[in-house]
PDB file of N, CA and C in Angstrom:
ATOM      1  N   UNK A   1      44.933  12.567  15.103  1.00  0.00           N
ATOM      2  CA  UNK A   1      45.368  13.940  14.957  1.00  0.00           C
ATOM      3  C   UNK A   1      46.794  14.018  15.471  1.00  0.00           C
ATOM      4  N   UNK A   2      47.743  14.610  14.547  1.00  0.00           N
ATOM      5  CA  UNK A   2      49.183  15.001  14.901  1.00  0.00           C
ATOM      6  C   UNK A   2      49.553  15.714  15.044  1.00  0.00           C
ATOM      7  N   UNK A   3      49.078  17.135  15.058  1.00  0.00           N
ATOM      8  CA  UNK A   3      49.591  17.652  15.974  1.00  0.00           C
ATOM      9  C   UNK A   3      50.617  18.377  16.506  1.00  0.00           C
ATOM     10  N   UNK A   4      51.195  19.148  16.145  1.00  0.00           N
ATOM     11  CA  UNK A   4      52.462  19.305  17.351  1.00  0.00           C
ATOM     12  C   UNK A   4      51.569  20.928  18.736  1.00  0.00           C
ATOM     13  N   UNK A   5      51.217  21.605  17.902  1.00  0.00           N
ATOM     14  CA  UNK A   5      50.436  22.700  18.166  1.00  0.00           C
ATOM     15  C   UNK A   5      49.241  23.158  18.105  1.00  0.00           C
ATOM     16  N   UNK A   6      48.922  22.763  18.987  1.00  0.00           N
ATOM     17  CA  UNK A   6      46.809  23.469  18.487  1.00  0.00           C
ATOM     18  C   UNK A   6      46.990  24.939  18.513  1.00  0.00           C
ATOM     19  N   UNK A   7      47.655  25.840  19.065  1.00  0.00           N
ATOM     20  CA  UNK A   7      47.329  27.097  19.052  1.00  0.00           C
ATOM     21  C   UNK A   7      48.193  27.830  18.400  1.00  0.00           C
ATOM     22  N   UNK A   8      48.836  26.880  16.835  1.00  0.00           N
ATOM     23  CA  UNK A   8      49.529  28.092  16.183  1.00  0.00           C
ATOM     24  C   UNK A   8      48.975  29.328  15.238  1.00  0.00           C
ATOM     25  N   UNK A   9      49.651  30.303  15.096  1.00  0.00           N
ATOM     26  CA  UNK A   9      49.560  31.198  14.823  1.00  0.00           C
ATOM     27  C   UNK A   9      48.390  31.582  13.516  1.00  0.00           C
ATOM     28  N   UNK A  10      48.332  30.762  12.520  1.00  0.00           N
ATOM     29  CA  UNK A  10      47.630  31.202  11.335  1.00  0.00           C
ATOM     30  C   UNK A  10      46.593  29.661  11.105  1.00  0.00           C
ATOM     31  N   UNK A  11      45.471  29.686  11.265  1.00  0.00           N
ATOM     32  CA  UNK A  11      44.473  28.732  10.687  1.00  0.00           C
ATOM     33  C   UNK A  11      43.627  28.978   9.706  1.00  0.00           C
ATOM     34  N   UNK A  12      43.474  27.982   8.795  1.00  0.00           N
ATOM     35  CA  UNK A  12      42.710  28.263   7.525  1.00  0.00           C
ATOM     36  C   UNK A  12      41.708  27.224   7.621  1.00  0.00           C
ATOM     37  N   UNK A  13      40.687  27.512   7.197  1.00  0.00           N
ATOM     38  CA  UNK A  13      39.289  26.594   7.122  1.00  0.00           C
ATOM     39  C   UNK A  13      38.854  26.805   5.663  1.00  0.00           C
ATOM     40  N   UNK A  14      38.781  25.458   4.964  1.00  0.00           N
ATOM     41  CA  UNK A  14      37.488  25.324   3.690  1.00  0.00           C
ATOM     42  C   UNK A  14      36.119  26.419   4.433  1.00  0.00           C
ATOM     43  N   UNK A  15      35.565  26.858   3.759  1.00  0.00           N
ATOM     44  CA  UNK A  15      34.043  27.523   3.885  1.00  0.00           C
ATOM     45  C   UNK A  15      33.297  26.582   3.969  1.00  0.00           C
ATOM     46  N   UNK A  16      33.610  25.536   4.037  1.00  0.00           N
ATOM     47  CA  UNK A  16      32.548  24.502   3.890  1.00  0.00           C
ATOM     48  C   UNK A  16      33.103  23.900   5.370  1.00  0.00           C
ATOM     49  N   UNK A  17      34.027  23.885   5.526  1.00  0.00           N
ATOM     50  CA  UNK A  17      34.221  22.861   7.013  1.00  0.00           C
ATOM     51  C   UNK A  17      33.999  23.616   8.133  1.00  0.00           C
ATOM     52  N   UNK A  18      34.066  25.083   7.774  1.00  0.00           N
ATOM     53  CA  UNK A  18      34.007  25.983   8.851  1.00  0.00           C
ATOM     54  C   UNK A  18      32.248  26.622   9.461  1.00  0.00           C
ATOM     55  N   UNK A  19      31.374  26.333   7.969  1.00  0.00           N
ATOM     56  CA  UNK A  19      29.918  26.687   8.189  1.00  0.00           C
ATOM     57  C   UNK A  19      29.622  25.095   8.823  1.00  0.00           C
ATOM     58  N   UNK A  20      30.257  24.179   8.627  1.00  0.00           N
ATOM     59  CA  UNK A  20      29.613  22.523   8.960  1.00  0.00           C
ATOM     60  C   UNK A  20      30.054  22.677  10.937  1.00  0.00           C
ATOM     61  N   UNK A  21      31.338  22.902  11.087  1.00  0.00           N
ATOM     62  CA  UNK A  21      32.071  22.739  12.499  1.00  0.00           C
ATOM     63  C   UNK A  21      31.700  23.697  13.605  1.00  0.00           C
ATOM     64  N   UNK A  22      31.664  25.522  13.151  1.00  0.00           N
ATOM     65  CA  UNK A  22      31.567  25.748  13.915  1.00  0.00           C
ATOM     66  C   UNK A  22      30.535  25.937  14.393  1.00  0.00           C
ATOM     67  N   UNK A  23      29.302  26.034  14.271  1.00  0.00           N
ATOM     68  CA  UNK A  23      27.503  25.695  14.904  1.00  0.00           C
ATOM     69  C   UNK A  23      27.660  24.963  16.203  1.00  0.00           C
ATOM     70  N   UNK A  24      28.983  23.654  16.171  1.00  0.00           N
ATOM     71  CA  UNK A  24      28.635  23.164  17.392  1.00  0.00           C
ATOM     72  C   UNK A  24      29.356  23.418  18.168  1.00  0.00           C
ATOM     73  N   UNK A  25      30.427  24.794  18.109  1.00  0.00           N
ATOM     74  CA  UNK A  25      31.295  25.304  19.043  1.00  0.00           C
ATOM     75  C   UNK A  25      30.645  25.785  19.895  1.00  0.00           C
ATOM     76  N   UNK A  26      30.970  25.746  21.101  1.00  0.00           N
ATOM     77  CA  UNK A  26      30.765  26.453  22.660  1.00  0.00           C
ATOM     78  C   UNK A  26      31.729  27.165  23.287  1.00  0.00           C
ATOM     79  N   UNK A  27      33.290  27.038  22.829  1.00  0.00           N
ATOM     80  CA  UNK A  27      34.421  27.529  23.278  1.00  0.00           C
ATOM     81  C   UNK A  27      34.559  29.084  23.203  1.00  0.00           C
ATOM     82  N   UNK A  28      34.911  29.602  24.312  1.00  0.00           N
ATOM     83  CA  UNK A  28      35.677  30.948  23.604  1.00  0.00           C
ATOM     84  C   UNK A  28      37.263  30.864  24.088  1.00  0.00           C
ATOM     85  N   UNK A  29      37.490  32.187  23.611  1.00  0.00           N
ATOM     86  CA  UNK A  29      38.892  32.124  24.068  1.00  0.00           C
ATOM     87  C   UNK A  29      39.887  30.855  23.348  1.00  0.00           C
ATOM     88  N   UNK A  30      41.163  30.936  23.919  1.00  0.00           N
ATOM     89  CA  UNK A  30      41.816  30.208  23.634  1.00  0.00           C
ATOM     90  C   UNK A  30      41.329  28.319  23.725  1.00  0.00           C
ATOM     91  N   UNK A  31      40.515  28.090  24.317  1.00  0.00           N
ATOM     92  CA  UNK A  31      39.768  26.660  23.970  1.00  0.00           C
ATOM     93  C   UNK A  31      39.227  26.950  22.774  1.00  0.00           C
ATOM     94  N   UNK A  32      39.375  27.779  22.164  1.00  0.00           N
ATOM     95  CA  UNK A  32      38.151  27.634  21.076  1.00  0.00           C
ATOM     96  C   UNK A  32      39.085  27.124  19.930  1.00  0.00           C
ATOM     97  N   UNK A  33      40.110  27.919  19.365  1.00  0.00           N
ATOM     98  CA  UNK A  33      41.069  27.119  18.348  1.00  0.00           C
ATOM     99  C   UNK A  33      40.853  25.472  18.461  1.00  0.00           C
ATOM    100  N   UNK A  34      41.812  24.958  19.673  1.00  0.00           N
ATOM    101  CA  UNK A  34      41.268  23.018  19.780  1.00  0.00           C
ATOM    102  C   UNK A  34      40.171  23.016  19.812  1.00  0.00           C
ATOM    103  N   UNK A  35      39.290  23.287  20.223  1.00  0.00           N
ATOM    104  CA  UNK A  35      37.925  23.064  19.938  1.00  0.00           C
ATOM    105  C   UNK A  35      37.441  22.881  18.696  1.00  0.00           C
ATOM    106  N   UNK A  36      37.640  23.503  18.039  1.00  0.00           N
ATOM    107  CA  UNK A  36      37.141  23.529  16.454  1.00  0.00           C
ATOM    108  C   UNK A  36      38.641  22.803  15.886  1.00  0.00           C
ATOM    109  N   UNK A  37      39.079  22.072  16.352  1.00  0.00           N
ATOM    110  CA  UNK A  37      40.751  21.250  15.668  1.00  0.00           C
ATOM    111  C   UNK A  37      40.085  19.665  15.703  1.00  0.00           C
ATOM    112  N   UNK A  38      39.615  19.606  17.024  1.00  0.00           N
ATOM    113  CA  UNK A  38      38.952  18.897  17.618  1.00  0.00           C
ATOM    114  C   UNK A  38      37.791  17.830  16.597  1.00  0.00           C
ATOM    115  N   UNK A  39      36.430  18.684  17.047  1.00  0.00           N
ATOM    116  CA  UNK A  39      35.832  19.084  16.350  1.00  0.00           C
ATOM    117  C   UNK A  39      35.848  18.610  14.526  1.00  0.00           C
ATOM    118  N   UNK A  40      36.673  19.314  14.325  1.00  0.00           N
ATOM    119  CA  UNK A  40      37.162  19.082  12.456  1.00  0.00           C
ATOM    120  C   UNK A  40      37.279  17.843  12.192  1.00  0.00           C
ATOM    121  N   UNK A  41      38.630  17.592  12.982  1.00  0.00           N
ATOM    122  CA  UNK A  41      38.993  15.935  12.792  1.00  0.00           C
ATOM    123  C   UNK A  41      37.790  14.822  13.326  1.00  0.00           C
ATOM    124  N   UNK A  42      36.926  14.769  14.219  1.00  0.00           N
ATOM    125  CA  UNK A  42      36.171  13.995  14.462  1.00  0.00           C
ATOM    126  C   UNK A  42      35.000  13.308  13.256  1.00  0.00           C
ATOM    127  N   UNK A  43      35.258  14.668  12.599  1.00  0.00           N
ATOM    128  CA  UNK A  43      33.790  14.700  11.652  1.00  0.00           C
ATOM    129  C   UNK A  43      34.686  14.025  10.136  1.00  0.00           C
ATOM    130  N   UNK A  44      36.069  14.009  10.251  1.00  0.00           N
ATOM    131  CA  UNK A  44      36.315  13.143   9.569  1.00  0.00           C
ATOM    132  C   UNK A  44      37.527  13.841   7.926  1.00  0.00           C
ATOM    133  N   UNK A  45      36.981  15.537   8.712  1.00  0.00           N
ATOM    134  CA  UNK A  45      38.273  16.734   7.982  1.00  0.00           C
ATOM    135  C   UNK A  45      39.551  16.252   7.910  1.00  0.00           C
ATOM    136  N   UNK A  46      40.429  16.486   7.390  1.00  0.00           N
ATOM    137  CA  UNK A  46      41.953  16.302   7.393  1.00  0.00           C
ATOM    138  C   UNK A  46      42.293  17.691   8.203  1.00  0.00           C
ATOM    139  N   UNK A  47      43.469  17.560   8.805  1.00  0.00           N
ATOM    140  CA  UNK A  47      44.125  18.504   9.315  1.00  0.00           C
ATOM    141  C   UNK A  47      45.753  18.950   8.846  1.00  0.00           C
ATOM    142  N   UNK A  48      46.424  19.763   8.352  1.00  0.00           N
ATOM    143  CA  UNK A  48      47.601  19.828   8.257  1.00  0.00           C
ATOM    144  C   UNK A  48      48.333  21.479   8.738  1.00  0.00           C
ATOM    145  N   UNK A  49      49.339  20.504   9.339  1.00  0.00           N
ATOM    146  CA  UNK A  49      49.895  21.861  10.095  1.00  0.00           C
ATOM    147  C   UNK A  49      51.167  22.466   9.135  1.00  0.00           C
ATOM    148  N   UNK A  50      51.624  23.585   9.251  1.00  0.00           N
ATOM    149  CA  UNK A  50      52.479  24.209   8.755  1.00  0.00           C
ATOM    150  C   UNK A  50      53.390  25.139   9.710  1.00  0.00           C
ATOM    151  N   UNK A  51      54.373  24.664   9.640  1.00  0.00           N
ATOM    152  CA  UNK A  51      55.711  24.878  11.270  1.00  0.00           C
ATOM    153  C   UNK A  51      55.658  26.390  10.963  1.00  0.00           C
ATOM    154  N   UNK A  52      55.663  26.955  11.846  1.00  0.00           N
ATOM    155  CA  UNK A  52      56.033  28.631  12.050  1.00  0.00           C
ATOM    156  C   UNK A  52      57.282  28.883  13.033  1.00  0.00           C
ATOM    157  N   UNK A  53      57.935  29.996  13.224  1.00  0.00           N
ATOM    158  CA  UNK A  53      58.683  30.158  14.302  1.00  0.00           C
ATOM    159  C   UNK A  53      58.701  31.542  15.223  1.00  0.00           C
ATOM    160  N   UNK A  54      57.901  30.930  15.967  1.00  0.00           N
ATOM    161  CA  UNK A  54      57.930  32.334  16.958  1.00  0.00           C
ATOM    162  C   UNK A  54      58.885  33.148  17.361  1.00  0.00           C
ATOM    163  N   UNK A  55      58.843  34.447  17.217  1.00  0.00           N
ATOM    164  CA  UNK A  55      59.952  35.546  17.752  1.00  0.00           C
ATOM    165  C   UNK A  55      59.658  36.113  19.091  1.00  0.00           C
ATOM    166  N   UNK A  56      60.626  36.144  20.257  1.00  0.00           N
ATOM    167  CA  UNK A  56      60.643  36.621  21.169  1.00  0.00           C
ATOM    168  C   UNK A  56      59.399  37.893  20.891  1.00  0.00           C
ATOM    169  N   UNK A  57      58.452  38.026  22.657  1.00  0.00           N
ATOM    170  CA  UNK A  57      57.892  39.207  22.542  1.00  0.00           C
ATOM    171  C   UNK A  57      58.831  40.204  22.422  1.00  0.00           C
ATOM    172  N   UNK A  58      58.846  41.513  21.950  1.00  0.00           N
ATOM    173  CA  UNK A  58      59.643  42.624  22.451  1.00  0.00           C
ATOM    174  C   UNK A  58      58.650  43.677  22.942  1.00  0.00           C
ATOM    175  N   UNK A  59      57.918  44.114  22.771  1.00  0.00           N
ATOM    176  CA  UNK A  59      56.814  44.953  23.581  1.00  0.00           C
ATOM    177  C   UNK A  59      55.765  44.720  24.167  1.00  0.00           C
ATOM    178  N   UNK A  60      55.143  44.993  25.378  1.00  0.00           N
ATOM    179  CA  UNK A  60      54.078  44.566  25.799  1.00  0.00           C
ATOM    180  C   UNK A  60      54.153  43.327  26.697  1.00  0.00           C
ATOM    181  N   UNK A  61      52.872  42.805  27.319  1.00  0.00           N
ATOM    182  CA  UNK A  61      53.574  41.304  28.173  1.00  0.00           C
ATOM    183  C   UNK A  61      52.149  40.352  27.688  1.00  0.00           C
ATOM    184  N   UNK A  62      52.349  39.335  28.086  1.00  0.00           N
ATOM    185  CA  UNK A  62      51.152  37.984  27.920  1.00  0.00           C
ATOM    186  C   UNK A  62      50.241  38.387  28.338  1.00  0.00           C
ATOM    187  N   UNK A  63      48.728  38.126  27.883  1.00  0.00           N
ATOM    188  CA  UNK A  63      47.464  38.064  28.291  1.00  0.00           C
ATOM    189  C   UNK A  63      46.797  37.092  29.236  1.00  0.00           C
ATOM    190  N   UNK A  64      47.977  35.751  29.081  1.00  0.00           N
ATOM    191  CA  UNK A  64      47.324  34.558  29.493  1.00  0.00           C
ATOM    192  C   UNK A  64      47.676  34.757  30.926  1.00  0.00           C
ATOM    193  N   UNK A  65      46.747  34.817  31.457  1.00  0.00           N
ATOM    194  CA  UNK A  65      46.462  34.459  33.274  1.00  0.00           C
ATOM    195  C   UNK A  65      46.161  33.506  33.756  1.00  0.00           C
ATOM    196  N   UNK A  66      46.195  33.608  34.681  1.00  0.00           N
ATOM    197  CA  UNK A  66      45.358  32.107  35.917  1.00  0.00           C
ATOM    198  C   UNK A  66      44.570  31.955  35.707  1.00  0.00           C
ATOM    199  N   UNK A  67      42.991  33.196  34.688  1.00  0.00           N
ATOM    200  CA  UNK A  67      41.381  32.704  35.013  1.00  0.00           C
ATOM    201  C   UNK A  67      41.759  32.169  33.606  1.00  0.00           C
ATOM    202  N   UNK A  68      42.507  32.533  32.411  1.00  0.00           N
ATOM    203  CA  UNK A  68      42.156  31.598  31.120  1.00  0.00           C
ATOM    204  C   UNK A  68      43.241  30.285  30.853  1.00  0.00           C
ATOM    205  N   UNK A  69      44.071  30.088  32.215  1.00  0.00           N
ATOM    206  CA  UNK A  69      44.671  28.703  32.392  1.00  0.00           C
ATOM    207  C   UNK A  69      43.443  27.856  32.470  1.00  0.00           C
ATOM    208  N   UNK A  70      42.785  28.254  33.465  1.00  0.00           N
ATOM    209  CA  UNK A  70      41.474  27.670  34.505  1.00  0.00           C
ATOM    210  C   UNK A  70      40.074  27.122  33.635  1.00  0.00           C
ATOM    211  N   UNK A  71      39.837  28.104  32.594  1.00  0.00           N
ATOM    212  CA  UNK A  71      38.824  27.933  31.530  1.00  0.00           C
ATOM    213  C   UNK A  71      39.818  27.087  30.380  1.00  0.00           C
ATOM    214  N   UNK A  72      40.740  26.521  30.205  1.00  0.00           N
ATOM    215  CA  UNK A  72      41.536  25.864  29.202  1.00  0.00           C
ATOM    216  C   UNK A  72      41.578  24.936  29.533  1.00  0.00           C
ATOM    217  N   UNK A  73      41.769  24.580  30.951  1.00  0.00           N
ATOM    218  CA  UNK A  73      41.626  23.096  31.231  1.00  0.00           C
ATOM    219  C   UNK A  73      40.045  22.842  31.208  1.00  0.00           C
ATOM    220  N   UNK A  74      39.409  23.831  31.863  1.00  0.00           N
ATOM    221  CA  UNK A  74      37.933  23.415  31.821  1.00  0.00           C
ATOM    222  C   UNK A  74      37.410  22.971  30.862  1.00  0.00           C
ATOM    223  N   UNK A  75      37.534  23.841  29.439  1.00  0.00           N
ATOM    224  CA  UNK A  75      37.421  23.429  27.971  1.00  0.00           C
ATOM    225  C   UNK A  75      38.246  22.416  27.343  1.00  0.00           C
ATOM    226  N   UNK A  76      39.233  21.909  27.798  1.00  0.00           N
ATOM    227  CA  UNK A  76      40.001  20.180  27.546  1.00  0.00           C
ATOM    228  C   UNK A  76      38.960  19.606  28.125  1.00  0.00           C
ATOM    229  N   UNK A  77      38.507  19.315  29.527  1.00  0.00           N
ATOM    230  CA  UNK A  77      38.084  18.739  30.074  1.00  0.00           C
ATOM    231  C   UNK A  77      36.455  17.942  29.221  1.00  0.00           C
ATOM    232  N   UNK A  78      36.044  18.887  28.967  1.00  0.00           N
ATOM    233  CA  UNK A  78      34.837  19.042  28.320  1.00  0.00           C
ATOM    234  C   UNK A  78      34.791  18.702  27.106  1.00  0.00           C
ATOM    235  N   UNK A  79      36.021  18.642  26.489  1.00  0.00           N
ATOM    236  CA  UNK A  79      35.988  17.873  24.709  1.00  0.00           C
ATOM    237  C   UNK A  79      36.212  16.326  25.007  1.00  0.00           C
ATOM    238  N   UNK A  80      37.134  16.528  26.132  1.00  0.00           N
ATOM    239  CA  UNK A  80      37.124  14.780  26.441  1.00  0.00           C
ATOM    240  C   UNK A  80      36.134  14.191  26.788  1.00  0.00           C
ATOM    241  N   UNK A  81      35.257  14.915  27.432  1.00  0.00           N
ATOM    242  CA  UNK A  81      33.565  14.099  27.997  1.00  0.00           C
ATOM    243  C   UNK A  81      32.662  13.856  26.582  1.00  0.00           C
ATOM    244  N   UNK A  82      33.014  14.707  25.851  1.00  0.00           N
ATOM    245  CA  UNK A  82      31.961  15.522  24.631  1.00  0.00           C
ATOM    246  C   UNK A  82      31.831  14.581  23.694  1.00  0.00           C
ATOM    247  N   UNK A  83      33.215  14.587  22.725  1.00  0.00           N
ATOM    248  CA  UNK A  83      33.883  14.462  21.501  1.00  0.00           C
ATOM    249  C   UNK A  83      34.155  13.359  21.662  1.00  0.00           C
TER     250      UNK A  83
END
């Protein structure tokens, strides 16, 4: 898997890779995207990424905190034991 970004912006799934993959998801949150990236490629899916370019926030601030840093590594942790 190559990669540059597991958590970009727009993902598309066949109907068929997505009723096959996600049954054995456990992730929520932001583990859950790699999880099911993960997941895909193991079972033998192709993956292809398509570059986007993020624009500065201008309103509002980040969601991501310390408890879903904490559950992100937990959920890495756990695909590496798993997968």
């Amino acid at each position: 898997m190559s990669l540059h970004r597991h958590s970009f912006g727009l993902v598309l799934y066949r109907k068929s890779v997505l009723e096959d993959v996600i049954g054995s998801c456990v992730s929520k949150g932001y583990v859950f995207q790699m999880e099911m990236i993960v997941r895909a490629t193991r079972k033998g899916y192709n993956i292809a990424e398509v570059p986007i370019t993020f624009v500065d926030r201008v309103y509002g601030s980040s969601k991501l905190g310390g408890s879903e840093i904490v559950e992100y590594l937990k959920g890495l942790i756990y695909l590496l034991l798993t997968t």
